[in-house]
PDB file of N, CA and C in Angstrom:
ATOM      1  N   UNK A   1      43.984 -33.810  76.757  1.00  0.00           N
ATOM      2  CA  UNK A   1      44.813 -33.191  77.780  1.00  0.00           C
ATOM      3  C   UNK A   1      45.989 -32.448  77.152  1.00  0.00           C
ATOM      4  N   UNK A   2      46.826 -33.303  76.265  1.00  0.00           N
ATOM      5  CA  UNK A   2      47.828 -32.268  75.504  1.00  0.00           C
ATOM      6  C   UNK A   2      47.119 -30.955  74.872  1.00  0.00           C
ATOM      7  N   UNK A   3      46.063 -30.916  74.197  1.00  0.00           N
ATOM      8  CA  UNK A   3      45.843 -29.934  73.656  1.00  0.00           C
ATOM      9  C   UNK A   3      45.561 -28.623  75.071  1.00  0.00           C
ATOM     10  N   UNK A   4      45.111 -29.379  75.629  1.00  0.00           N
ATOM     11  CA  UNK A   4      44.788 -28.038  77.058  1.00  0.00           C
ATOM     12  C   UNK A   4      46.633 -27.451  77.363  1.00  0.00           C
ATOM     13  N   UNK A   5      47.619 -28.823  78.260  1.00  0.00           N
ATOM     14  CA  UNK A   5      48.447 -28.077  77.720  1.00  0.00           C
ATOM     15  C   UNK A   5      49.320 -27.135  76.845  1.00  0.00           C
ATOM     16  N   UNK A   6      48.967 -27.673  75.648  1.00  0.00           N
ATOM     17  CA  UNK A   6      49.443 -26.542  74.602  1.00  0.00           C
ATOM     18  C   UNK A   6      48.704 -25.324  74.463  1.00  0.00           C
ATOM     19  N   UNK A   7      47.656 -25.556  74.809  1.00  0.00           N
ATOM     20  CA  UNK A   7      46.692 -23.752  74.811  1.00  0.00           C
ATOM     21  C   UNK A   7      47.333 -22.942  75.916  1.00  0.00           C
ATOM     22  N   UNK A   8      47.454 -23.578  77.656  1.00  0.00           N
ATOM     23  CA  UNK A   8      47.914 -22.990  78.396  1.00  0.00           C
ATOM     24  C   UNK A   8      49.232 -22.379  78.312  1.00  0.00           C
ATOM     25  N   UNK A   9      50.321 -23.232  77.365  1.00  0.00           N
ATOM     26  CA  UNK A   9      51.406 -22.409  76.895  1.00  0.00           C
ATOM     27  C   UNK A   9      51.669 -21.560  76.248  1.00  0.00           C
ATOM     28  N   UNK A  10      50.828 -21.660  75.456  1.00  0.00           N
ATOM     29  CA  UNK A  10      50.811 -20.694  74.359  1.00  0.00           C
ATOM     30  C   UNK A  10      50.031 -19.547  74.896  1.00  0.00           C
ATOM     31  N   UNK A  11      49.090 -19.520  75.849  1.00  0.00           N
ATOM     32  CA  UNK A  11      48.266 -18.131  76.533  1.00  0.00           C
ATOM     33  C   UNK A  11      49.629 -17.649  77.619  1.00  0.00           C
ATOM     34  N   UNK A  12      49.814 -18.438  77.895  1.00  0.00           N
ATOM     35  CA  UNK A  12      51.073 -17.896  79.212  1.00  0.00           C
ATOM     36  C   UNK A  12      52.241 -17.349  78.417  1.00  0.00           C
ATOM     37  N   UNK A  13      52.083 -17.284  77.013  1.00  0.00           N
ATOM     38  CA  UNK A  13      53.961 -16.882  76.453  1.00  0.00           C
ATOM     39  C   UNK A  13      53.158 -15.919  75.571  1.00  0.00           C
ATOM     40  N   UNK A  14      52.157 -16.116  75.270  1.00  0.00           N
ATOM     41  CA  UNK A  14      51.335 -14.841  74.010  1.00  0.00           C
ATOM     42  C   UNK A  14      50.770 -14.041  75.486  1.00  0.00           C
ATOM     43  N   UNK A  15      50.855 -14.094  76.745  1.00  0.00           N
ATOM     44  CA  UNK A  15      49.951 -12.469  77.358  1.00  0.00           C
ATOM     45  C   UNK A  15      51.335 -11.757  77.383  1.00  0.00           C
ATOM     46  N   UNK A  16      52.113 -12.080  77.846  1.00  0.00           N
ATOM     47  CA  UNK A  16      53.349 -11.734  78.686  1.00  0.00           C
ATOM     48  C   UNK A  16      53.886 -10.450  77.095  1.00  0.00           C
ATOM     49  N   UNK A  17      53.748 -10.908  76.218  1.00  0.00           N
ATOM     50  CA  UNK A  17      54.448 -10.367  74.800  1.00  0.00           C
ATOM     51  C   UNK A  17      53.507  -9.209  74.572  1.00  0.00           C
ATOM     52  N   UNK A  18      52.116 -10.080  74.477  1.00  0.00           N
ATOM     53  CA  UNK A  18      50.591  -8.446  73.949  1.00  0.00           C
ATOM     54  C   UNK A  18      50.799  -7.237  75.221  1.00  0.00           C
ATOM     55  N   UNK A  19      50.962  -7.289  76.301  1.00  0.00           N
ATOM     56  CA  UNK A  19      51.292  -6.678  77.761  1.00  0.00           C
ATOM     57  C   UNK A  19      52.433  -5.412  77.035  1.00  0.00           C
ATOM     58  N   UNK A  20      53.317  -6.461  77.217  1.00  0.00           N
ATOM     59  CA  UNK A  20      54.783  -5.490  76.463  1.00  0.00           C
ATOM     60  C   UNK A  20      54.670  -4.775  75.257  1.00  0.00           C
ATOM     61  N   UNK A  21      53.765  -5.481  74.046  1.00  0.00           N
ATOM     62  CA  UNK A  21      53.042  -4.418  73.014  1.00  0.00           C
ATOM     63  C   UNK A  21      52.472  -3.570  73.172  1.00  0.00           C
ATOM     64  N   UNK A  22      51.379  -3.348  74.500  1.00  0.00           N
ATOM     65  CA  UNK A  22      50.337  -2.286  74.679  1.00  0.00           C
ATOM     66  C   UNK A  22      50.901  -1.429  75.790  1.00  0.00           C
ATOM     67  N   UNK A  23      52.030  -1.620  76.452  1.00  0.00           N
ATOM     68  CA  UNK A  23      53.297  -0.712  77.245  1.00  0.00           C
ATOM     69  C   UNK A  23      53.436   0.041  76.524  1.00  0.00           C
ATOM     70  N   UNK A  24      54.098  -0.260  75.005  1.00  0.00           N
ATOM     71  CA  UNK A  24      54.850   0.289  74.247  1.00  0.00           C
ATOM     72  C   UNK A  24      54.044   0.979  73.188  1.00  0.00           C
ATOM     73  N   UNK A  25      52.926   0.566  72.808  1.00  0.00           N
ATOM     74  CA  UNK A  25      52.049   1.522  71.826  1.00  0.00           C
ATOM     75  C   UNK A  25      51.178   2.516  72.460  1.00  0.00           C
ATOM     76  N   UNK A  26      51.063   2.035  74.062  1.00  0.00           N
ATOM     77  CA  UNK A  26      50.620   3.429  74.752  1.00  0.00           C
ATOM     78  C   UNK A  26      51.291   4.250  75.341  1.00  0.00           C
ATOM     79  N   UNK A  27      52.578   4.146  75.199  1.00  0.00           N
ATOM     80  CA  UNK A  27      53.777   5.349  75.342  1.00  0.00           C
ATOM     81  C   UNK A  27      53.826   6.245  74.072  1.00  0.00           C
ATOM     82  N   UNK A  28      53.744   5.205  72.875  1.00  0.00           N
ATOM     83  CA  UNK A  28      53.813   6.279  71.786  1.00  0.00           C
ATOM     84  C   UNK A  28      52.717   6.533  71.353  1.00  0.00           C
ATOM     85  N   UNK A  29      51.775   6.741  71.325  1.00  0.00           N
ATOM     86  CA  UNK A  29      49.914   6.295  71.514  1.00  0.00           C
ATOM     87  C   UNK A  29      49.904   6.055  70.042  1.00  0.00           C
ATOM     88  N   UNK A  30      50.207   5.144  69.655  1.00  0.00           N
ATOM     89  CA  UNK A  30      49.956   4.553  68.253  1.00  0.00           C
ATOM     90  C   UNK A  30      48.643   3.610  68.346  1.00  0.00           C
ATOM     91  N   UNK A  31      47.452   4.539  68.040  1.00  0.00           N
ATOM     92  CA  UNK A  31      46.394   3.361  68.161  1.00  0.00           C
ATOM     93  C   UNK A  31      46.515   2.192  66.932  1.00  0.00           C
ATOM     94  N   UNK A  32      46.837   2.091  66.287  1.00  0.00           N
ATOM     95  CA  UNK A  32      46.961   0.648  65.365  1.00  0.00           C
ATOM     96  C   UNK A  32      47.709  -0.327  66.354  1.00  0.00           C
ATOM     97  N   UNK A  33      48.886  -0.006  66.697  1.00  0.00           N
ATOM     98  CA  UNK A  33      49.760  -1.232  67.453  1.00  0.00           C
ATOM     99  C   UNK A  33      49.046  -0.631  68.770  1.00  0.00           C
ATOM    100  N   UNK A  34      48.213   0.212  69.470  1.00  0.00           N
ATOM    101  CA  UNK A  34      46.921  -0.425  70.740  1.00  0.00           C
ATOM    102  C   UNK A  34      46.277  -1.807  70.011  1.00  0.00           C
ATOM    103  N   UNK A  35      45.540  -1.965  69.162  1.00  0.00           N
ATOM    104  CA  UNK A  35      44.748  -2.595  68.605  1.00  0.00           C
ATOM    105  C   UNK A  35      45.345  -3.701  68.892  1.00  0.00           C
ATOM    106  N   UNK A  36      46.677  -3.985  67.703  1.00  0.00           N
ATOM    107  CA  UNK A  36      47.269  -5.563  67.600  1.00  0.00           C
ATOM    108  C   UNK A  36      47.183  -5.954  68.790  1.00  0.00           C
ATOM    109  N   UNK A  37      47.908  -5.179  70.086  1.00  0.00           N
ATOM    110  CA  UNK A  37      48.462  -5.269  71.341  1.00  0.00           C
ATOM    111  C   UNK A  37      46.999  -6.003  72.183  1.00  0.00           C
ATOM    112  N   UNK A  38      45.564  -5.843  71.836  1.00  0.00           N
ATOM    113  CA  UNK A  38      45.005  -5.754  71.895  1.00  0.00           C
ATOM    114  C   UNK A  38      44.191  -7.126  71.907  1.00  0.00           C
ATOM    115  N   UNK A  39      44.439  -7.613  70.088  1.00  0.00           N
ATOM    116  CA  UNK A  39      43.748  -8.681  69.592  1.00  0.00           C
ATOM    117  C   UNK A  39      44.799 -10.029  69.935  1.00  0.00           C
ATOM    118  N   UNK A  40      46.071  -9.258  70.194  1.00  0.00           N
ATOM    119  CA  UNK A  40      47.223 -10.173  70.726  1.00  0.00           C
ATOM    120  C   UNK A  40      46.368 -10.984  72.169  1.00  0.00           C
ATOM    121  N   UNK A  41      46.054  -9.593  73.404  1.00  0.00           N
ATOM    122  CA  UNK A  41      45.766 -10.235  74.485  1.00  0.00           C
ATOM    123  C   UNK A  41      44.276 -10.896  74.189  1.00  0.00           C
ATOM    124  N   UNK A  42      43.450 -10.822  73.548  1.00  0.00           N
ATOM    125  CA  UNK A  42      42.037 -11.059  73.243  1.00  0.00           C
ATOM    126  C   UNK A  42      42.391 -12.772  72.613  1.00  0.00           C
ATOM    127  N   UNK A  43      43.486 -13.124  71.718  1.00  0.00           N
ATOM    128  CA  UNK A  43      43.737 -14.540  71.801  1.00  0.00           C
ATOM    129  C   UNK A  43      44.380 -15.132  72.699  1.00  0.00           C
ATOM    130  N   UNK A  44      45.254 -14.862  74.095  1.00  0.00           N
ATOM    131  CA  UNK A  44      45.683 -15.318  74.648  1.00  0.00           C
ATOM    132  C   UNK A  44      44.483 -15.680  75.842  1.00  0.00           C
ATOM    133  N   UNK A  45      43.426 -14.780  76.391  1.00  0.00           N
ATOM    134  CA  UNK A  45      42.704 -15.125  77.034  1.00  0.00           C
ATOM    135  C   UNK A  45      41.454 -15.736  76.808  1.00  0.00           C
ATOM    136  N   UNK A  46      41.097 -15.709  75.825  1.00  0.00           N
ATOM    137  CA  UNK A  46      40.718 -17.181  74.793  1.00  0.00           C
ATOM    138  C   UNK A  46      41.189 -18.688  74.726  1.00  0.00           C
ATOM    139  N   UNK A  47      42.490 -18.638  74.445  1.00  0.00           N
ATOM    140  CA  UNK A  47      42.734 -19.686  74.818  1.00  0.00           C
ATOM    141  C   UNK A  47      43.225 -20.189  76.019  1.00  0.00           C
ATOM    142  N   UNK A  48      42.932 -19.024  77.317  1.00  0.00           N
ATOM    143  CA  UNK A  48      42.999 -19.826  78.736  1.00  0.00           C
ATOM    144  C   UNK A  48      41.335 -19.974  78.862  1.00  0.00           C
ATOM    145  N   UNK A  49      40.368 -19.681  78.318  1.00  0.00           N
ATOM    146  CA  UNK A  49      39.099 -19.833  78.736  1.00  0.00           C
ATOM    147  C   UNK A  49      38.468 -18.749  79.079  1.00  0.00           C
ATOM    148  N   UNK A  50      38.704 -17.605  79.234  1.00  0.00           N
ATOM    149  CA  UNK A  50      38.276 -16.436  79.404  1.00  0.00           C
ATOM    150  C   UNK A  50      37.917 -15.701  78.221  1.00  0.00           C
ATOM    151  N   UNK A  51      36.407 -16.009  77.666  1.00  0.00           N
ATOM    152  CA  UNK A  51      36.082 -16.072  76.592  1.00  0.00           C
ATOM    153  C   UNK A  51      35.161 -14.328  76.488  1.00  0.00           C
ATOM    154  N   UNK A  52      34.798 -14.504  77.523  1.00  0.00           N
ATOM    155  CA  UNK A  52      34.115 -13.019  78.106  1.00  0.00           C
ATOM    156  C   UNK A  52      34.844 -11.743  78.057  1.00  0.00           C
ATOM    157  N   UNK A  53      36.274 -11.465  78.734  1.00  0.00           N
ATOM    158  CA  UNK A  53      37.114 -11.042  78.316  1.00  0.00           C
ATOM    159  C   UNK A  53      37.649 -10.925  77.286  1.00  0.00           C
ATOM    160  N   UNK A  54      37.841 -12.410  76.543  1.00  0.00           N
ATOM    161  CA  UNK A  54      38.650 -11.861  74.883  1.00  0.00           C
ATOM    162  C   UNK A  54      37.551 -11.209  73.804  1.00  0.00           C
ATOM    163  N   UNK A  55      36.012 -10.990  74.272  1.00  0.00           N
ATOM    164  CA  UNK A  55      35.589 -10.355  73.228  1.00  0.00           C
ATOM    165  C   UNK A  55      35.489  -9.301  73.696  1.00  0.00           C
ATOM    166  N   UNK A  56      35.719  -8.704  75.039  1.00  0.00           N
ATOM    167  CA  UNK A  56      35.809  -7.473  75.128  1.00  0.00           C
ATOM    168  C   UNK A  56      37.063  -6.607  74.580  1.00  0.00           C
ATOM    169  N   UNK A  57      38.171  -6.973  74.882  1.00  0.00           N
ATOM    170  CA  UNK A  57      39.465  -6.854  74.303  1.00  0.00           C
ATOM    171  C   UNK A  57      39.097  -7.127  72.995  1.00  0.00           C
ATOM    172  N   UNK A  58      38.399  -7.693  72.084  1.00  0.00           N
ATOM    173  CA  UNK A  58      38.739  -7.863  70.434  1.00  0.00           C
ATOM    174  C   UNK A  58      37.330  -6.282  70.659  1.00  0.00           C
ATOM    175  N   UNK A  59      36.235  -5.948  70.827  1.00  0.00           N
ATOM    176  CA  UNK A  59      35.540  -4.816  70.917  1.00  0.00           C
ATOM    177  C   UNK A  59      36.610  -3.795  70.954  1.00  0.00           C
ATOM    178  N   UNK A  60      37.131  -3.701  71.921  1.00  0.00           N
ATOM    179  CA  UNK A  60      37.841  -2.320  72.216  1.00  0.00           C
ATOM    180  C   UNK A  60      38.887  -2.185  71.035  1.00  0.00           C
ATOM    181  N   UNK A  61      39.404  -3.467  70.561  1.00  0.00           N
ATOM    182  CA  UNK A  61      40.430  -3.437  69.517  1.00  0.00           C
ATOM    183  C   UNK A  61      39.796  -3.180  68.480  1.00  0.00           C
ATOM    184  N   UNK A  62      38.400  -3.549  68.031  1.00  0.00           N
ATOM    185  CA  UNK A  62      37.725  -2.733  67.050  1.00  0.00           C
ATOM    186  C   UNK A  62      37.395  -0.962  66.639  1.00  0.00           C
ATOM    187  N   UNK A  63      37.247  -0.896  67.887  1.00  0.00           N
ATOM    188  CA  UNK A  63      36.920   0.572  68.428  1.00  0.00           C
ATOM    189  C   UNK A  63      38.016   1.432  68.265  1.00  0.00           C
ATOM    190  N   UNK A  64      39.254   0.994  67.943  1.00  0.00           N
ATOM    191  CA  UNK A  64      40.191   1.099  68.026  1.00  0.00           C
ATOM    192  C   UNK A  64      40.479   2.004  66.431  1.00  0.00           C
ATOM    193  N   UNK A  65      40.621   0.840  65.637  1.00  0.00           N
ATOM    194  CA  UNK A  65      40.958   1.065  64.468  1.00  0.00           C
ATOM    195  C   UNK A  65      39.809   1.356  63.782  1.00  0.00           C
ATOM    196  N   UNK A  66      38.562   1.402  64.384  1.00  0.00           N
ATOM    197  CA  UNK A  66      37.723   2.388  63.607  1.00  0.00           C
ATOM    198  C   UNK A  66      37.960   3.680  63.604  1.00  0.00           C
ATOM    199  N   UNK A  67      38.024   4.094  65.003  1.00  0.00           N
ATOM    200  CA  UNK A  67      38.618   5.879  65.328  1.00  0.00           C
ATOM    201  C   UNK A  67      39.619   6.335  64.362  1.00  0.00           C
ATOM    202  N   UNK A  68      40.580   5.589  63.887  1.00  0.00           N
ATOM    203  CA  UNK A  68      41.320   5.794  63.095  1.00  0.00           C
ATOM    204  C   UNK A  68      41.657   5.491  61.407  1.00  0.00           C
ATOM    205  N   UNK A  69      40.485   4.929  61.591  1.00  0.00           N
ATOM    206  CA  UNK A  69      39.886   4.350  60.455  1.00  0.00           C
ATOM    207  C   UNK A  69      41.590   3.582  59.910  1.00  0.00           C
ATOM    208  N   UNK A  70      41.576   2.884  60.238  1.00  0.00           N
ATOM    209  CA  UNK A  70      42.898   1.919  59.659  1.00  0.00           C
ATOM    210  C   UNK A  70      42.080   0.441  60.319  1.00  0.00           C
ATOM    211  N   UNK A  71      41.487   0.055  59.304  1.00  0.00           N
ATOM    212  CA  UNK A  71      40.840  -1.195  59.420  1.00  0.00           C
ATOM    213  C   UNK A  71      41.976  -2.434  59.497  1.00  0.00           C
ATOM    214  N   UNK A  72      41.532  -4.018  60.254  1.00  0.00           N
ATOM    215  CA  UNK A  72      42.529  -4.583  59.853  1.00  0.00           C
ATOM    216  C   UNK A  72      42.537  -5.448  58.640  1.00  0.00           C
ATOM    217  N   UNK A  73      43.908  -5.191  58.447  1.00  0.00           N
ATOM    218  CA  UNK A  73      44.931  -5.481  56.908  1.00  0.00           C
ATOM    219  C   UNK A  73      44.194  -7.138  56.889  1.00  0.00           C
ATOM    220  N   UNK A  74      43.981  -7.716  55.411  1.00  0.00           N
ATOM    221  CA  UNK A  74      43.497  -9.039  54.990  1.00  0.00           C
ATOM    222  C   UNK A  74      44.027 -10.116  55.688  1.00  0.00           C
ATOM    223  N   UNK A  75      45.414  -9.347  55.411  1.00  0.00           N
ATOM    224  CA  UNK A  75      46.506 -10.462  55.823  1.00  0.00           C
ATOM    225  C   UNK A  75      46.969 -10.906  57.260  1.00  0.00           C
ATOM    226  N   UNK A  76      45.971 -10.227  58.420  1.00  0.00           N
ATOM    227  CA  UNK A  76      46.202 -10.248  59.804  1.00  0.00           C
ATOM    228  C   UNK A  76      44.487 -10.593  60.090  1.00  0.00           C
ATOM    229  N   UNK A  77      43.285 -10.919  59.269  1.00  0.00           N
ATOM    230  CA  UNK A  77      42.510 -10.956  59.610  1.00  0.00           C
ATOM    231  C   UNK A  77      42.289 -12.524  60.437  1.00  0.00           C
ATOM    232  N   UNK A  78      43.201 -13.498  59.813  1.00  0.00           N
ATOM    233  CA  UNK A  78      42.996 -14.684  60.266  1.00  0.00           C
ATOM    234  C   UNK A  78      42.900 -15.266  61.771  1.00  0.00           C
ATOM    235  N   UNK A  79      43.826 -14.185  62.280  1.00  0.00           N
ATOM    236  CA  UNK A  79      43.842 -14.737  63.908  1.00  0.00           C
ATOM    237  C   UNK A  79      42.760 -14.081  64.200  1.00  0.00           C
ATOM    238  N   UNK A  80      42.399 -12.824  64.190  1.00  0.00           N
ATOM    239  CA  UNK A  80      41.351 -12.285  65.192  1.00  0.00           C
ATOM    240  C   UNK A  80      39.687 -12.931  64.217  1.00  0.00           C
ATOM    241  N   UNK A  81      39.956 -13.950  63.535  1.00  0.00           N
ATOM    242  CA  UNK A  81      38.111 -14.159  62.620  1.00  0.00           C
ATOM    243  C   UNK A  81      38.339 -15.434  64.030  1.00  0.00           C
ATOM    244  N   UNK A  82      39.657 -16.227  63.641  1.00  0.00           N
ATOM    245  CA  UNK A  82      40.087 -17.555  64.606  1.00  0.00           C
ATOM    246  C   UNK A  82      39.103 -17.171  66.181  1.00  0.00           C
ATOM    247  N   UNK A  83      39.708 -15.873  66.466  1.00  0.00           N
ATOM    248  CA  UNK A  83      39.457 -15.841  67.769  1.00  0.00           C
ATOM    249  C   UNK A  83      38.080 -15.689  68.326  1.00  0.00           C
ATOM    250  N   UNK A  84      37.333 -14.585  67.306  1.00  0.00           N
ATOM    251  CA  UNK A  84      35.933 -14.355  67.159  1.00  0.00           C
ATOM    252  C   UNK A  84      35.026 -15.901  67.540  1.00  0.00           C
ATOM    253  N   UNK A  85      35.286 -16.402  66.479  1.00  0.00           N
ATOM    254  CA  UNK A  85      34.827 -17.457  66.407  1.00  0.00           C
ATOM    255  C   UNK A  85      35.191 -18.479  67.623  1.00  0.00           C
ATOM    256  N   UNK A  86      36.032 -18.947  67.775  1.00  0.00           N
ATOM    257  CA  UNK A  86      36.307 -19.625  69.228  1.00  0.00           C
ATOM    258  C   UNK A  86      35.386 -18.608  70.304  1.00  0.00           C
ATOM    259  N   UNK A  87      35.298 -17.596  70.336  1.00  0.00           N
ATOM    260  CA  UNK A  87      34.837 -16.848  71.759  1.00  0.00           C
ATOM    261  C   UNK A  87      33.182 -17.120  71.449  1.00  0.00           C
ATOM    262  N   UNK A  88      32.441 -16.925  69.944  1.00  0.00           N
ATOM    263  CA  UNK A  88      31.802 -17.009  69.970  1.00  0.00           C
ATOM    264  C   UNK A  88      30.727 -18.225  70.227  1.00  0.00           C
ATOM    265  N   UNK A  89      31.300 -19.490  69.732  1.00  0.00           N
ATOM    266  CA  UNK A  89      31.100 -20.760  70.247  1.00  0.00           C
ATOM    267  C   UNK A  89      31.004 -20.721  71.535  1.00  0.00           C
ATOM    268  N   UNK A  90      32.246 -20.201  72.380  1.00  0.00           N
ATOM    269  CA  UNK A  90      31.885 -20.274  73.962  1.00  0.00           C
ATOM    270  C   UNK A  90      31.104 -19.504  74.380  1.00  0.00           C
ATOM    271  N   UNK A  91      30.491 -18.491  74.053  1.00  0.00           N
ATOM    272  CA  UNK A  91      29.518 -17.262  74.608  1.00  0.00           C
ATOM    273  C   UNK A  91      28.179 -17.603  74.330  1.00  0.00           C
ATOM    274  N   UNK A  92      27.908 -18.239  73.087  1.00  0.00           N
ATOM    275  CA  UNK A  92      27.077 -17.664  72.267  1.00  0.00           C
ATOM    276  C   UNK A  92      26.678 -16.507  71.396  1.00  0.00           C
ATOM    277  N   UNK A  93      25.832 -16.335  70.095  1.00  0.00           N
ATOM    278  CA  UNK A  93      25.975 -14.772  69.600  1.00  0.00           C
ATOM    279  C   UNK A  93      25.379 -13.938  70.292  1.00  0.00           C
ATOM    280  N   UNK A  94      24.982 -13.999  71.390  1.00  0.00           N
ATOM    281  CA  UNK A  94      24.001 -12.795  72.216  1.00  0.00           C
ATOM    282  C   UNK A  94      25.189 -11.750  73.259  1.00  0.00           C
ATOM    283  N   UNK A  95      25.473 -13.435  74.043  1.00  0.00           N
ATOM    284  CA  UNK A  95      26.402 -12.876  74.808  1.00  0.00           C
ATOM    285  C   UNK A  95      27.820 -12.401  74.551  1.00  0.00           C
ATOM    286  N   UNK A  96      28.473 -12.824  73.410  1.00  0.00           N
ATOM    287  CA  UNK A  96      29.490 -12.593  72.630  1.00  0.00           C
ATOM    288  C   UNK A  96      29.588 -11.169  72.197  1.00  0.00           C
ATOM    289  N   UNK A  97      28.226 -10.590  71.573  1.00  0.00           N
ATOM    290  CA  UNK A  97      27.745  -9.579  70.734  1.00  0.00           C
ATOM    291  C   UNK A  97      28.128  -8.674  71.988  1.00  0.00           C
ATOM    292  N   UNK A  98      27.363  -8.617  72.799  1.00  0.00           N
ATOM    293  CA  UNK A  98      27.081  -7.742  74.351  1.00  0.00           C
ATOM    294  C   UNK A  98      28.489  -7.403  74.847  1.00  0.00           C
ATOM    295  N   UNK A  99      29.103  -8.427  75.151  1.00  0.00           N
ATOM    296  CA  UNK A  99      30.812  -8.391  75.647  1.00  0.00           C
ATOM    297  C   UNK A  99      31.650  -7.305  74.430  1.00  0.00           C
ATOM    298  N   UNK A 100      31.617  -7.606  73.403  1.00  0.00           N
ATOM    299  CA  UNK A 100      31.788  -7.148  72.137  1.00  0.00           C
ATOM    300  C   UNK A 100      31.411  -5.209  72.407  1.00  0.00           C
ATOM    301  N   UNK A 101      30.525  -5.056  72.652  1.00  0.00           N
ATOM    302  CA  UNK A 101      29.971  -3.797  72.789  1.00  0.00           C
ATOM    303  C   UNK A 101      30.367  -3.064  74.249  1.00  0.00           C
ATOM    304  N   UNK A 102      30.546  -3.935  75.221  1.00  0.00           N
ATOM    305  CA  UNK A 102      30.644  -3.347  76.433  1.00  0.00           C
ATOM    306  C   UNK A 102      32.638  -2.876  76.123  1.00  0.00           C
ATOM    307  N   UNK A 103      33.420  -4.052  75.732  1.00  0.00           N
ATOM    308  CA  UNK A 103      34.946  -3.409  75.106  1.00  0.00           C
ATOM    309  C   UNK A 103      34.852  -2.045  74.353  1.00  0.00           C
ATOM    310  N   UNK A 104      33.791  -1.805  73.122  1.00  0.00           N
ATOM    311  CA  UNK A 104      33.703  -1.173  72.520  1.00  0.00           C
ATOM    312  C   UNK A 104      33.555   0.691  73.163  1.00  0.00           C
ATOM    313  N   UNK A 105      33.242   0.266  73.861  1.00  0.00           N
ATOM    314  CA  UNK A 105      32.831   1.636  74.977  1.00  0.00           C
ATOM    315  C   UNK A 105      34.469   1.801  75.580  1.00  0.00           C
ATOM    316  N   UNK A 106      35.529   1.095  75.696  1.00  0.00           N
ATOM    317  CA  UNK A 106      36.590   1.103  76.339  1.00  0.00           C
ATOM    318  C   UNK A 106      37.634   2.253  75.488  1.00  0.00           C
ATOM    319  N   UNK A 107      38.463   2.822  75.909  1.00  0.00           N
ATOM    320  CA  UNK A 107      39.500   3.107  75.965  1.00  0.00           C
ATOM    321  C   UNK A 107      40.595   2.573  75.341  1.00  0.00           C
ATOM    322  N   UNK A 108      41.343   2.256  74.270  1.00  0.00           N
ATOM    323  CA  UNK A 108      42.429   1.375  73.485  1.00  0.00           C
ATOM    324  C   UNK A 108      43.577   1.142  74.903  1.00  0.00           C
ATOM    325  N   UNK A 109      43.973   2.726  75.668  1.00  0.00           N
ATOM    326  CA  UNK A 109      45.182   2.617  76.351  1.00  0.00           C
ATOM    327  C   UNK A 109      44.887   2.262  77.648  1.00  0.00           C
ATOM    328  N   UNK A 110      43.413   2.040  78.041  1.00  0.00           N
ATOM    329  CA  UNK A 110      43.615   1.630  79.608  1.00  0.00           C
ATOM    330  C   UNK A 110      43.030   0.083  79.583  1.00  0.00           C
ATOM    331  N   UNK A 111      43.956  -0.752  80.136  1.00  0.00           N
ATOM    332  CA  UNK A 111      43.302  -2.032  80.083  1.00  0.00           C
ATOM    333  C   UNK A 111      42.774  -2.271  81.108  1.00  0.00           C
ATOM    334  N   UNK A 112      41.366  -3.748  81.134  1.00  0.00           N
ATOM    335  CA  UNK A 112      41.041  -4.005  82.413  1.00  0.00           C
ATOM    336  C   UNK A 112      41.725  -4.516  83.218  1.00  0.00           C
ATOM    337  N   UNK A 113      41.426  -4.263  84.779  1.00  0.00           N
ATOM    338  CA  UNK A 113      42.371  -4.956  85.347  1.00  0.00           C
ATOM    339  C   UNK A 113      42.386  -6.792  84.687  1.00  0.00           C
ATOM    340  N   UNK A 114      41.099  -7.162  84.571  1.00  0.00           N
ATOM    341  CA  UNK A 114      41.548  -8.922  84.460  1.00  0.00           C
ATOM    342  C   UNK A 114      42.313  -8.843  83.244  1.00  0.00           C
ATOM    343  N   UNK A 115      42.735  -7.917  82.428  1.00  0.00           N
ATOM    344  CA  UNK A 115      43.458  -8.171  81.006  1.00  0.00           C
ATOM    345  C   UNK A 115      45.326  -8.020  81.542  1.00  0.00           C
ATOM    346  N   UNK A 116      45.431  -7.499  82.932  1.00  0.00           N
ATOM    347  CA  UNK A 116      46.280  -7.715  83.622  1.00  0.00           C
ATOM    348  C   UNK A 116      47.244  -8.769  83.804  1.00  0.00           C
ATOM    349  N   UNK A 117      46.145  -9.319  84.470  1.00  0.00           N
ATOM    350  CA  UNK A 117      46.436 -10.611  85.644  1.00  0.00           C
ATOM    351  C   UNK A 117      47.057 -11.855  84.541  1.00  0.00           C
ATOM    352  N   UNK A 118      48.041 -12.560  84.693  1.00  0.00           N
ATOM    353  CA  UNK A 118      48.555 -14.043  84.125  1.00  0.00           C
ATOM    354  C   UNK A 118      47.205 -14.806  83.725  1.00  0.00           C
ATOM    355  N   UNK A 119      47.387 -15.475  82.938  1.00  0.00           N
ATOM    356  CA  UNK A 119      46.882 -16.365  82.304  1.00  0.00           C
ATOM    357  C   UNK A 119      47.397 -17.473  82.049  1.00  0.00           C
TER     358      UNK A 119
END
């Protein structure tokens, strides 16, 4: 039970912050900080359980920094392999893969509405 609480805190204080990142990198359309802003919200809705969603958001955040070819840095790979992996356990690799591809088709600056909504 603590650990559920601590995920729910930590998704409720990490969307509210990735939100305000992807405000601000799609004013200045900096697709790299789209991306972070991106893999930011893709772990927060992960760890509310919305596992479907965070691989679409980590897709689109791929899609992202491919266009621009600014891959991500070694040293930031740890949260989004973390997150992969957690989403993928909950999906499976089929459905994970699929979600993955359907983000990938997305847009860096328009989010879905459920990437919206509290967590």
């Amino acid at each position: 039970m603590g650990g559920r609480c601590l995920s729910a805190v930590a998704a409720s204080t990490a969307s509210p912050a990735a939100l305000e990142g992807h405000a601000a990198a799609r004013e200045t359309r900096d697709v790299r900080a789209l991306a972070l802003a991106l893999e930011g919200l893709a772990g927060a809705h992960a760890l509310a359980g919305r596992h479907r969603l965070a691989a679409e958001l980590l897709g689109t955040a791929a899609q992202a920094r491919r266009s621009v070819s600014a891959p991500l840095p070694p040293g930031e790979r740890g949260d989004v392999d973390r997150i992969t992996r957690t989403v993928r356990l909950a999906l499976g690799e089929r459905a994970c893969a699929a979600a993955f591809e359907r983000g990938a088709r997305r847009r860096p600056d328009v989010l879905p509405e459920a990437a919206t909504r509290p967590v």
